[in-house]
N, C-alpha and C. Protein backbone atom coordinates (compact mmCIF):
# COMPACT_ATOMS: atom_id res chain seq x y z
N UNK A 1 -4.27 -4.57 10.48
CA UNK A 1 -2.97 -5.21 10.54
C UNK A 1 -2.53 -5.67 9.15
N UNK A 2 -3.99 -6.39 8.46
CA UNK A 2 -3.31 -6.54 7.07
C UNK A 2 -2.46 -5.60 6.05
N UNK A 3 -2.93 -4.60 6.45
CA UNK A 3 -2.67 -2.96 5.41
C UNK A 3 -0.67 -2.71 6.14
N UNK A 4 -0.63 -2.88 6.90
CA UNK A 4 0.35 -2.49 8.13
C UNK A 4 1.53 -3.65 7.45
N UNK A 5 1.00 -4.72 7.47
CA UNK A 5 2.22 -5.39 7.18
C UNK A 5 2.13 -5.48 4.85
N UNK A 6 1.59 -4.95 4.37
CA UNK A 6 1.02 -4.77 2.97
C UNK A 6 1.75 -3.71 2.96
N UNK A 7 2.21 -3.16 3.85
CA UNK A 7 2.79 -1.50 3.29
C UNK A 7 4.30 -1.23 3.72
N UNK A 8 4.18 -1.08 4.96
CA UNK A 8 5.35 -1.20 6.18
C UNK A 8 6.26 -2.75 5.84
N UNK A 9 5.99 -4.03 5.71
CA UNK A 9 6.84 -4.95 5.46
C UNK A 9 7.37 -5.37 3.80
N UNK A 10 5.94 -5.47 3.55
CA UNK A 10 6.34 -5.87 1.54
C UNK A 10 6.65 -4.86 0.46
N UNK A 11 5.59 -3.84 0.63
CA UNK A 11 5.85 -2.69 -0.68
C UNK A 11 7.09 -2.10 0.42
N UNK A 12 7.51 -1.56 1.24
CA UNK A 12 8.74 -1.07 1.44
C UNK A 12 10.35 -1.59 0.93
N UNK A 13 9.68 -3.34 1.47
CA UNK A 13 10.54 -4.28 0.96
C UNK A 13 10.92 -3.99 -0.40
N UNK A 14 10.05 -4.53 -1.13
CA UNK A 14 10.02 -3.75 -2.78
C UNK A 14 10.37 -3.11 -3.20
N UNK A 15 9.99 -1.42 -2.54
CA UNK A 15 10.54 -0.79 -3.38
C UNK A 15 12.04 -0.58 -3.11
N UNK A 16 12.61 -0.92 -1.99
CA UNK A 16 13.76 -1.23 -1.41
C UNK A 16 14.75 -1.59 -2.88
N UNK A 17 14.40 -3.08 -3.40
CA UNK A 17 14.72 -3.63 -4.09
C UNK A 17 14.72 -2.95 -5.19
N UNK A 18 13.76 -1.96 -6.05
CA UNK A 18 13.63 -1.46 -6.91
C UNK A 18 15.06 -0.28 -6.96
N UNK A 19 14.90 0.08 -6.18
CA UNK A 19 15.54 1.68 -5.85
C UNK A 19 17.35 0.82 -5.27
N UNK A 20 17.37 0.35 -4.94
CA UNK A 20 18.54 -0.16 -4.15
C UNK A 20 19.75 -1.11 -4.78
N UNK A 21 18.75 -2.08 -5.16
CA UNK A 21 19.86 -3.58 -5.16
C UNK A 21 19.75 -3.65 -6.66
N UNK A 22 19.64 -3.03 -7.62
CA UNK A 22 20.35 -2.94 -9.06
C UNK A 22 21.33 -3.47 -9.40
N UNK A 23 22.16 -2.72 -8.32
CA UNK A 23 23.62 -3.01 -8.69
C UNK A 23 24.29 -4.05 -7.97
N UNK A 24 23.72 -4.15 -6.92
CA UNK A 24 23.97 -5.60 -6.00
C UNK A 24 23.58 -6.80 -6.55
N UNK A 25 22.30 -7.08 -7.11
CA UNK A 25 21.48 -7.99 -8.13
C UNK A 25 21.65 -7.78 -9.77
N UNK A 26 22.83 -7.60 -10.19
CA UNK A 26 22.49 -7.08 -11.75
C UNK A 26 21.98 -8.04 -13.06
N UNK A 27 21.75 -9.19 -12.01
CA UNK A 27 21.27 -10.40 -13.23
C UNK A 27 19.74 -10.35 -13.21
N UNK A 28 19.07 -9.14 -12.70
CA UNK A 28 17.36 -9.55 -12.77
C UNK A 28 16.67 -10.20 -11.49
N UNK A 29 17.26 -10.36 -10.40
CA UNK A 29 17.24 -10.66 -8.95
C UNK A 29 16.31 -9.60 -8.65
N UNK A 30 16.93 -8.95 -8.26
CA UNK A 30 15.99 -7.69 -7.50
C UNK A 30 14.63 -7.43 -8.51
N UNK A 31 14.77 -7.96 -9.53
CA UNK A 31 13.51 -7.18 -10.34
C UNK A 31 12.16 -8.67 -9.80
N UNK A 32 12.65 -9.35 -9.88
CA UNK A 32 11.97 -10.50 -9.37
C UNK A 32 11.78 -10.79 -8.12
N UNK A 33 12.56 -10.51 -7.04
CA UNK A 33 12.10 -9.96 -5.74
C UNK A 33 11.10 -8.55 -5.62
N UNK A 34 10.76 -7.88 -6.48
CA UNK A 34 10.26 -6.79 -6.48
C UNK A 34 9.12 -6.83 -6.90
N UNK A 35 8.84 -7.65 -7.86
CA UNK A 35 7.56 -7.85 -8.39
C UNK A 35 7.08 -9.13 -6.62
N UNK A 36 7.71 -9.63 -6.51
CA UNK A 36 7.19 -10.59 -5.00
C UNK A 36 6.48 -10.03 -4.49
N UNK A 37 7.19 -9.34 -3.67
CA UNK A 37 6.95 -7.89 -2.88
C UNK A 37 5.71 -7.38 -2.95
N UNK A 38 6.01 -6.94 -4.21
CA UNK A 38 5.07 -6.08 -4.44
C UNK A 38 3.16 -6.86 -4.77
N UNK A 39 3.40 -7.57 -5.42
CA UNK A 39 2.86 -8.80 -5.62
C UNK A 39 1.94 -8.90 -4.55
N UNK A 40 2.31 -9.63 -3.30
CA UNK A 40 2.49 -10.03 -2.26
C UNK A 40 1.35 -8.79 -1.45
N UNK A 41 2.08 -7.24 -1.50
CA UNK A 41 1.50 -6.18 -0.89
C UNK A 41 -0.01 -6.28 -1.35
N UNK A 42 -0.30 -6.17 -2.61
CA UNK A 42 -1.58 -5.87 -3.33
C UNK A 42 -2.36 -6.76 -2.76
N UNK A 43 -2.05 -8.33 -2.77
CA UNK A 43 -3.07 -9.22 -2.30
C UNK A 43 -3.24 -8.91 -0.80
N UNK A 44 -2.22 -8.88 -0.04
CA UNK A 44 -2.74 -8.50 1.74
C UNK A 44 -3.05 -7.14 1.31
N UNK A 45 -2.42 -6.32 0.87
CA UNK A 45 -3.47 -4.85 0.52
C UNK A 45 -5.30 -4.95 0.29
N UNK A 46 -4.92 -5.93 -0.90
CA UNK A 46 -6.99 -6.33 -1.02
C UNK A 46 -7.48 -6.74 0.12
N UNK A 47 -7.02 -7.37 1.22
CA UNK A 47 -7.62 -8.61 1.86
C UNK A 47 -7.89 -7.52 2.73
N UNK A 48 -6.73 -6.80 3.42
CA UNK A 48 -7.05 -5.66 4.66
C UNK A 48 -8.35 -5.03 4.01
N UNK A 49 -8.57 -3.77 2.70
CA UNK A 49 -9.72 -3.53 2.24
C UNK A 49 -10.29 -4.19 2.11
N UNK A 50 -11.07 -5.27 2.11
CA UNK A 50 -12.39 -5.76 1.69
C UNK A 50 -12.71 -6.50 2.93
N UNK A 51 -11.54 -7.02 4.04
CA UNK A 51 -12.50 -7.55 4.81
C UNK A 51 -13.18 -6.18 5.71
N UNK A 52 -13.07 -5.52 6.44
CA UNK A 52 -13.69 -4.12 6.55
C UNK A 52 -15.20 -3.79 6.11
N UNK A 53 -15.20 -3.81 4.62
CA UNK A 53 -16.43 -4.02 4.33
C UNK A 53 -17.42 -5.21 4.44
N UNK A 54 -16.36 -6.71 4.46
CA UNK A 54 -17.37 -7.80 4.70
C UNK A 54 -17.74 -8.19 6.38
N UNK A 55 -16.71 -7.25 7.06
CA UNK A 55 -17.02 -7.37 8.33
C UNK A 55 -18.56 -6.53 9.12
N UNK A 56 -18.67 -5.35 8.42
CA UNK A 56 -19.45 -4.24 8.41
C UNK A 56 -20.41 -4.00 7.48
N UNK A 57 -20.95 -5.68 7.04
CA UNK A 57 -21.49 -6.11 5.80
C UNK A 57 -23.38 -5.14 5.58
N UNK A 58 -23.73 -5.16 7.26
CA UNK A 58 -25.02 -5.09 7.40
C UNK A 58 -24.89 -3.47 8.21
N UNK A 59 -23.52 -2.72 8.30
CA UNK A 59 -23.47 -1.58 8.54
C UNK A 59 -24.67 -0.55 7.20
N UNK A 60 -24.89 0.68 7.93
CA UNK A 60 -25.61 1.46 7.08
C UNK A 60 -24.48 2.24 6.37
N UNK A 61 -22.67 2.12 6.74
CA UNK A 61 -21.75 2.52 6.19
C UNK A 61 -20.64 1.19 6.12
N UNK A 62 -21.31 0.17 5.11
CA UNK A 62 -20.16 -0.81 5.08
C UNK A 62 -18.65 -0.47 5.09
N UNK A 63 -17.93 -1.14 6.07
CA UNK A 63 -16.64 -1.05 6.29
C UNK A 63 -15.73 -0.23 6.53
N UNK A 64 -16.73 1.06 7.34
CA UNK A 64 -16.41 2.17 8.19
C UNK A 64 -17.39 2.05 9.70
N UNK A 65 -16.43 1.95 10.79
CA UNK A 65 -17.24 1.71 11.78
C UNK A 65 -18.40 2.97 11.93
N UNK A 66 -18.25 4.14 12.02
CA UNK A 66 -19.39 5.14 11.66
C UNK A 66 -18.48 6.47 11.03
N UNK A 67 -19.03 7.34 10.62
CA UNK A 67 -18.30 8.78 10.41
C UNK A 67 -18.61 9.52 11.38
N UNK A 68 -17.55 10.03 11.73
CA UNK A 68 -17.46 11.00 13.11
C UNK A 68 -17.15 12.49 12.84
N UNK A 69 -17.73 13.16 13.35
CA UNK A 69 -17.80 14.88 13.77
C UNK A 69 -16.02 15.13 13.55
N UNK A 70 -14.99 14.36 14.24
CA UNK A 70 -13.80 14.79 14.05
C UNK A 70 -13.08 14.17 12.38
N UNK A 71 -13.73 13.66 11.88
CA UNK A 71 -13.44 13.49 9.95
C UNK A 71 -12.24 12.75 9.80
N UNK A 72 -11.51 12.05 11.25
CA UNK A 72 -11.09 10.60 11.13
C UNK A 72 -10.90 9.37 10.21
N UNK A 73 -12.73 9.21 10.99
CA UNK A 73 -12.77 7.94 10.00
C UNK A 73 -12.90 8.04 8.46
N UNK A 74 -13.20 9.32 8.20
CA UNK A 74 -13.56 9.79 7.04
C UNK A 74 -12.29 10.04 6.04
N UNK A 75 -11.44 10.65 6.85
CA UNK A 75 -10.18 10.33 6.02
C UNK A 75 -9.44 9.32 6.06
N UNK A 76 -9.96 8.35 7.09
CA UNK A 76 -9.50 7.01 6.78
C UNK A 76 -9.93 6.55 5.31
N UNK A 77 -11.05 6.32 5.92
CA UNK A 77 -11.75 5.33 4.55
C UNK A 77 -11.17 6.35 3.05
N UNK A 78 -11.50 7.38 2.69
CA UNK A 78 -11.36 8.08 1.31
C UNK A 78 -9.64 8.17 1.08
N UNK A 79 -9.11 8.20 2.43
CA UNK A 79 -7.21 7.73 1.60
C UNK A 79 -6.86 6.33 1.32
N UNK A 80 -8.05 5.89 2.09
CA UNK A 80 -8.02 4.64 2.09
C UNK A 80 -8.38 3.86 0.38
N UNK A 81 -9.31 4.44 -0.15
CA UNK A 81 -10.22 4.51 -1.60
C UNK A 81 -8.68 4.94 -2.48
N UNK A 82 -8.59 5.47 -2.07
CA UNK A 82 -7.31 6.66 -3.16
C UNK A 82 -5.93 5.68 -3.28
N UNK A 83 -5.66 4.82 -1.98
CA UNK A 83 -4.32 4.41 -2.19
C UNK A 83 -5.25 3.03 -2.88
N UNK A 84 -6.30 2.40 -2.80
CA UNK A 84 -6.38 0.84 -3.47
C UNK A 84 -6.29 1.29 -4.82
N UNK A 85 -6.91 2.40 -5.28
CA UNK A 85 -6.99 2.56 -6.85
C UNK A 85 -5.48 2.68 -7.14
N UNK A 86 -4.79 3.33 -7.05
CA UNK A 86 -3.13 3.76 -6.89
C UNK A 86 -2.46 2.47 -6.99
N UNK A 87 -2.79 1.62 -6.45
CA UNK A 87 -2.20 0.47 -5.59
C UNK A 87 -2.92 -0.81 -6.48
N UNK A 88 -3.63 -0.66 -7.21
CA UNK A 88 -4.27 -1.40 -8.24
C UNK A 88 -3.91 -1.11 -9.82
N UNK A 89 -3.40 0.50 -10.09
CA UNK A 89 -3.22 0.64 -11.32
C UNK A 89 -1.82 0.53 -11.58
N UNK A 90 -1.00 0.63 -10.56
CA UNK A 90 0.44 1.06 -10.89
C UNK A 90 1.18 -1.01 -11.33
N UNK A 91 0.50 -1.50 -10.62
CA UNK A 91 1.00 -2.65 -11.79
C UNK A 91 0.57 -2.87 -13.09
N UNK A 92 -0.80 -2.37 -13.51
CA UNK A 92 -1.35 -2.27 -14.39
C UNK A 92 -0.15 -1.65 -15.14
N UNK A 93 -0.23 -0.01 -14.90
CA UNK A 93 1.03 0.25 -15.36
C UNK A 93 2.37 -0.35 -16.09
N UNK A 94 2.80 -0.90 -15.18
CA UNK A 94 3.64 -1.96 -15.25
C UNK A 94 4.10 -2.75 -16.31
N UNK A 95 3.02 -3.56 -16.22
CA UNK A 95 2.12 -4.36 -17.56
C UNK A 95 2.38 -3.79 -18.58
N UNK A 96 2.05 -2.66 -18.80
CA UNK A 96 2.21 -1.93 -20.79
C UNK A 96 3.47 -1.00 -20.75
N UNK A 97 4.22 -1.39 -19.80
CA UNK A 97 5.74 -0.29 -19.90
C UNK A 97 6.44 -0.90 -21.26
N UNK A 98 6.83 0.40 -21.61
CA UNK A 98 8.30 0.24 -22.80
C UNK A 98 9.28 -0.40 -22.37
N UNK A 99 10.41 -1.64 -23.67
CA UNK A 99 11.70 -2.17 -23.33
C UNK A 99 12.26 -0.66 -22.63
N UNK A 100 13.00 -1.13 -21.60
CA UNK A 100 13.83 -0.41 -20.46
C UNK A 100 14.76 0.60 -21.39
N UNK A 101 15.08 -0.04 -22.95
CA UNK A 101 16.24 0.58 -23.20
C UNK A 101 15.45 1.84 -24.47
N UNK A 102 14.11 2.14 -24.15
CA UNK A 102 13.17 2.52 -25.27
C UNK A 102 13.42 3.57 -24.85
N UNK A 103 12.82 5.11 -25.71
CA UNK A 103 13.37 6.59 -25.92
C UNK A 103 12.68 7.26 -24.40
N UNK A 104 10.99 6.49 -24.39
CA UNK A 104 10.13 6.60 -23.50
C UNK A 104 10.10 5.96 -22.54
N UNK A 105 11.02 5.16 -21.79
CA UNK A 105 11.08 5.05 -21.06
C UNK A 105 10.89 5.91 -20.00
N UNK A 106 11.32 7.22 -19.92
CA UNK A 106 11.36 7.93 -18.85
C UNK A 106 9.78 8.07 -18.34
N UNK A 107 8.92 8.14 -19.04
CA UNK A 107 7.30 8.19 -18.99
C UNK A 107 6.80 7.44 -17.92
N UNK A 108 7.26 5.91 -18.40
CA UNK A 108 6.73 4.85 -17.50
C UNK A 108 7.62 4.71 -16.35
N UNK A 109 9.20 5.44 -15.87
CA UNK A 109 9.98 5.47 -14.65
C UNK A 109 9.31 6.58 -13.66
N UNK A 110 8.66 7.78 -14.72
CA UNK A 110 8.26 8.62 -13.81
C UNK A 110 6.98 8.71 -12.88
N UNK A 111 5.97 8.08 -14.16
CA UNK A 111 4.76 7.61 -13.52
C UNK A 111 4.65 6.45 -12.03
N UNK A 112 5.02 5.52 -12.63
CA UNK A 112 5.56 4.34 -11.64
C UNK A 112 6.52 4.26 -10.33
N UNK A 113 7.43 4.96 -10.76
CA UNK A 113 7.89 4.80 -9.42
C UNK A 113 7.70 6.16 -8.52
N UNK A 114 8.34 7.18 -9.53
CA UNK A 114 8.51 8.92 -8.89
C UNK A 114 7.01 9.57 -8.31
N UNK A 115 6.15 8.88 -9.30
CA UNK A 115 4.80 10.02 -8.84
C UNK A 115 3.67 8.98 -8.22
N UNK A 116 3.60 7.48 -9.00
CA UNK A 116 2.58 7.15 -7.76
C UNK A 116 3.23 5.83 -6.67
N UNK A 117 4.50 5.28 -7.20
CA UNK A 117 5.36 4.69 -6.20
C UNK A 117 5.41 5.59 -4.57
N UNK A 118 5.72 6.70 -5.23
CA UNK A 118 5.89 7.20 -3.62
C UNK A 118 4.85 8.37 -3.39
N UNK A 119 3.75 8.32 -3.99
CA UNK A 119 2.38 8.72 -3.18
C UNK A 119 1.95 8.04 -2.91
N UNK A 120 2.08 6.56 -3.03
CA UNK A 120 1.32 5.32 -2.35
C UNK A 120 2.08 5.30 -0.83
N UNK A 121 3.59 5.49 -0.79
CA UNK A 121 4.40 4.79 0.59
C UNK A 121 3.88 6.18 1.23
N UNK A 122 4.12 7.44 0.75
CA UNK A 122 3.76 8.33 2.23
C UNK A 122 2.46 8.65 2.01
N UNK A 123 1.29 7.85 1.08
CA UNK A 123 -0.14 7.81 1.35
C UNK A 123 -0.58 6.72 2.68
N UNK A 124 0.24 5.81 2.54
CA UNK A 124 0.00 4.65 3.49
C UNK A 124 0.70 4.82 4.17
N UNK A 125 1.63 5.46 4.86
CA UNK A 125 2.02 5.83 6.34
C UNK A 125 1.33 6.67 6.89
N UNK A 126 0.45 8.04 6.14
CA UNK A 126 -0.66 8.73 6.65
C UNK A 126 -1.73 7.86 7.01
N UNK A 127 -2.48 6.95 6.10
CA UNK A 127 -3.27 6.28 6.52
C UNK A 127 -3.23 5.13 7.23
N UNK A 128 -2.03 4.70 7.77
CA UNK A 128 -1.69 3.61 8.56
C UNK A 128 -1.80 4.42 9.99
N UNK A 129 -1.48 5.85 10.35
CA UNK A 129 -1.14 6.09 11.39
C UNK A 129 -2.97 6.51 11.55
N UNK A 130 -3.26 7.26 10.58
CA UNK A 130 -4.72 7.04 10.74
C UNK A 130 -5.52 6.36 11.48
N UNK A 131 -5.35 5.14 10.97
CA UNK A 131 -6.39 3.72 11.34
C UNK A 131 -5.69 3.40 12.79
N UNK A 132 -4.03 3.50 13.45
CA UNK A 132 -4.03 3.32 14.29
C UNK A 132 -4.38 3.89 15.68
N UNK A 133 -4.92 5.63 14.82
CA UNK A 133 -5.21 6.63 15.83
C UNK A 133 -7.12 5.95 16.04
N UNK A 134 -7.64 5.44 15.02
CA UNK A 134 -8.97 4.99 15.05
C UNK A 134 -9.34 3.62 16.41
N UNK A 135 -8.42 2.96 16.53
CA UNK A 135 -7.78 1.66 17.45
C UNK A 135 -8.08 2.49 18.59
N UNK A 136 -8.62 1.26 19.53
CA UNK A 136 -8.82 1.15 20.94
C UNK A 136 -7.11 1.24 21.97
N UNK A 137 -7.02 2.30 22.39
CA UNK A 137 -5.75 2.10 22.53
C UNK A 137 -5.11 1.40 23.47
N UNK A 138 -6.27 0.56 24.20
CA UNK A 138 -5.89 -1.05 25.07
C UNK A 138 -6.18 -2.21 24.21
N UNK A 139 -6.62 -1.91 22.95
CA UNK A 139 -6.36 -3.21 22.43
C UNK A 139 -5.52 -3.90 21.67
N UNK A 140 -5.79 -5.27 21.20
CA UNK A 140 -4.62 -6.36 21.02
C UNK A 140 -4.22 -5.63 19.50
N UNK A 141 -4.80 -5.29 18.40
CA UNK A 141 -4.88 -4.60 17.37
C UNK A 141 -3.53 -3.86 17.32
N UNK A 142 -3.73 -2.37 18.71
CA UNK A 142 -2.69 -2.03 18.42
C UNK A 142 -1.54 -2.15 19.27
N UNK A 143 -1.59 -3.16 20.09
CA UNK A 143 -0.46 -3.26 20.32
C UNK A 143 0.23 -4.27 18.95
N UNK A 144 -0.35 -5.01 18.09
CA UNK A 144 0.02 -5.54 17.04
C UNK A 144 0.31 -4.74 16.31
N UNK A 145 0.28 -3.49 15.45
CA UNK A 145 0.23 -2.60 15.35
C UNK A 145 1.66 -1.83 15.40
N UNK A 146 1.94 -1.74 16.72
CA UNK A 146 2.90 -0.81 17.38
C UNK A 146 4.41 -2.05 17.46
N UNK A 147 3.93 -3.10 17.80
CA UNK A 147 5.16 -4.59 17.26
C UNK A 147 5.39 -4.65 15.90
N UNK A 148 4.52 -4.76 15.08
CA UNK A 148 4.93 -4.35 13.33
C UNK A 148 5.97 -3.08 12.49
N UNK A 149 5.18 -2.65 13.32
CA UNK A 149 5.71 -0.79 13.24
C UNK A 149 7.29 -0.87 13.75
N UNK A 150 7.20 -1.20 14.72
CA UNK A 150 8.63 -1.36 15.15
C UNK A 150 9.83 -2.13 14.29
């Protein structure tokens, strides 16, 4: 659920703001709602990953309930690996970008938003639907889940 509302409510939010309200916000609004957002995603982003593993502390596969014959959980967890790194560097990123009005700018617009901005949103709608196909499908999880989503 943490990942669900980390992806689906805040980084959507975000990038919403990034891509959108420029021109609606032109005093630096949206850029500061965006960093929130986004902000905001990474920490419930960490919290969904790591509790997993602290839950599944004494598993012989911490913070994968087991790996299964159908490669599920398996592509859970490894898109799962792929979007925290993604999802960890792209503020990094961030961090050492050129003034907006610099020659290179285009470098740090393309990296950031074009190539891993939006391999993170349709990495984490694959792996959101993932983890919900992994869910007990009478339990409270996903019907939480399927209320978020909505």
């Amino acid at each position: 659920t943490f990942m669900t509302v980390a992806w689906l409510a805040l980084a959507m939010s975000g990038a919403f703001f990034a891509a959108w309200m420029k021109p609606v916000l032109p005093n630096g609004e949206w850029f500061i709602a965006h960093r929130i957002l986004m902000a905001g995603s990474l920490i419930v982003g960490l919290l969904g990953f790591i509790l997993p593993f602290v839950a599944h502390a004494r598993s012989p596969t911490p913070g994968i309930i087991s790996f299964s014959s159908d490669g599920k959980n398996t592509a859970h967890f490894v898109i799962g690996i792929i979007i925290m790194c993604l999802h960890i560097a792209n503020p990094i990123i961030a961090v050492f970008r050129c003034n907006p009005k610099g020659e290179k700018r285009w470098i740090f617009n393309l990296s950031h938003a074009h190539i891993i901005g939006y391999a993170l949103l349709v990495l984490s709608f694959i792996n959101i639907a993932l983890g919900a196909h992994l869910l007990d499908r009478g339990s409270f999880e996903i019907a939480g889940f399927y209320i978020v989503f909505i």
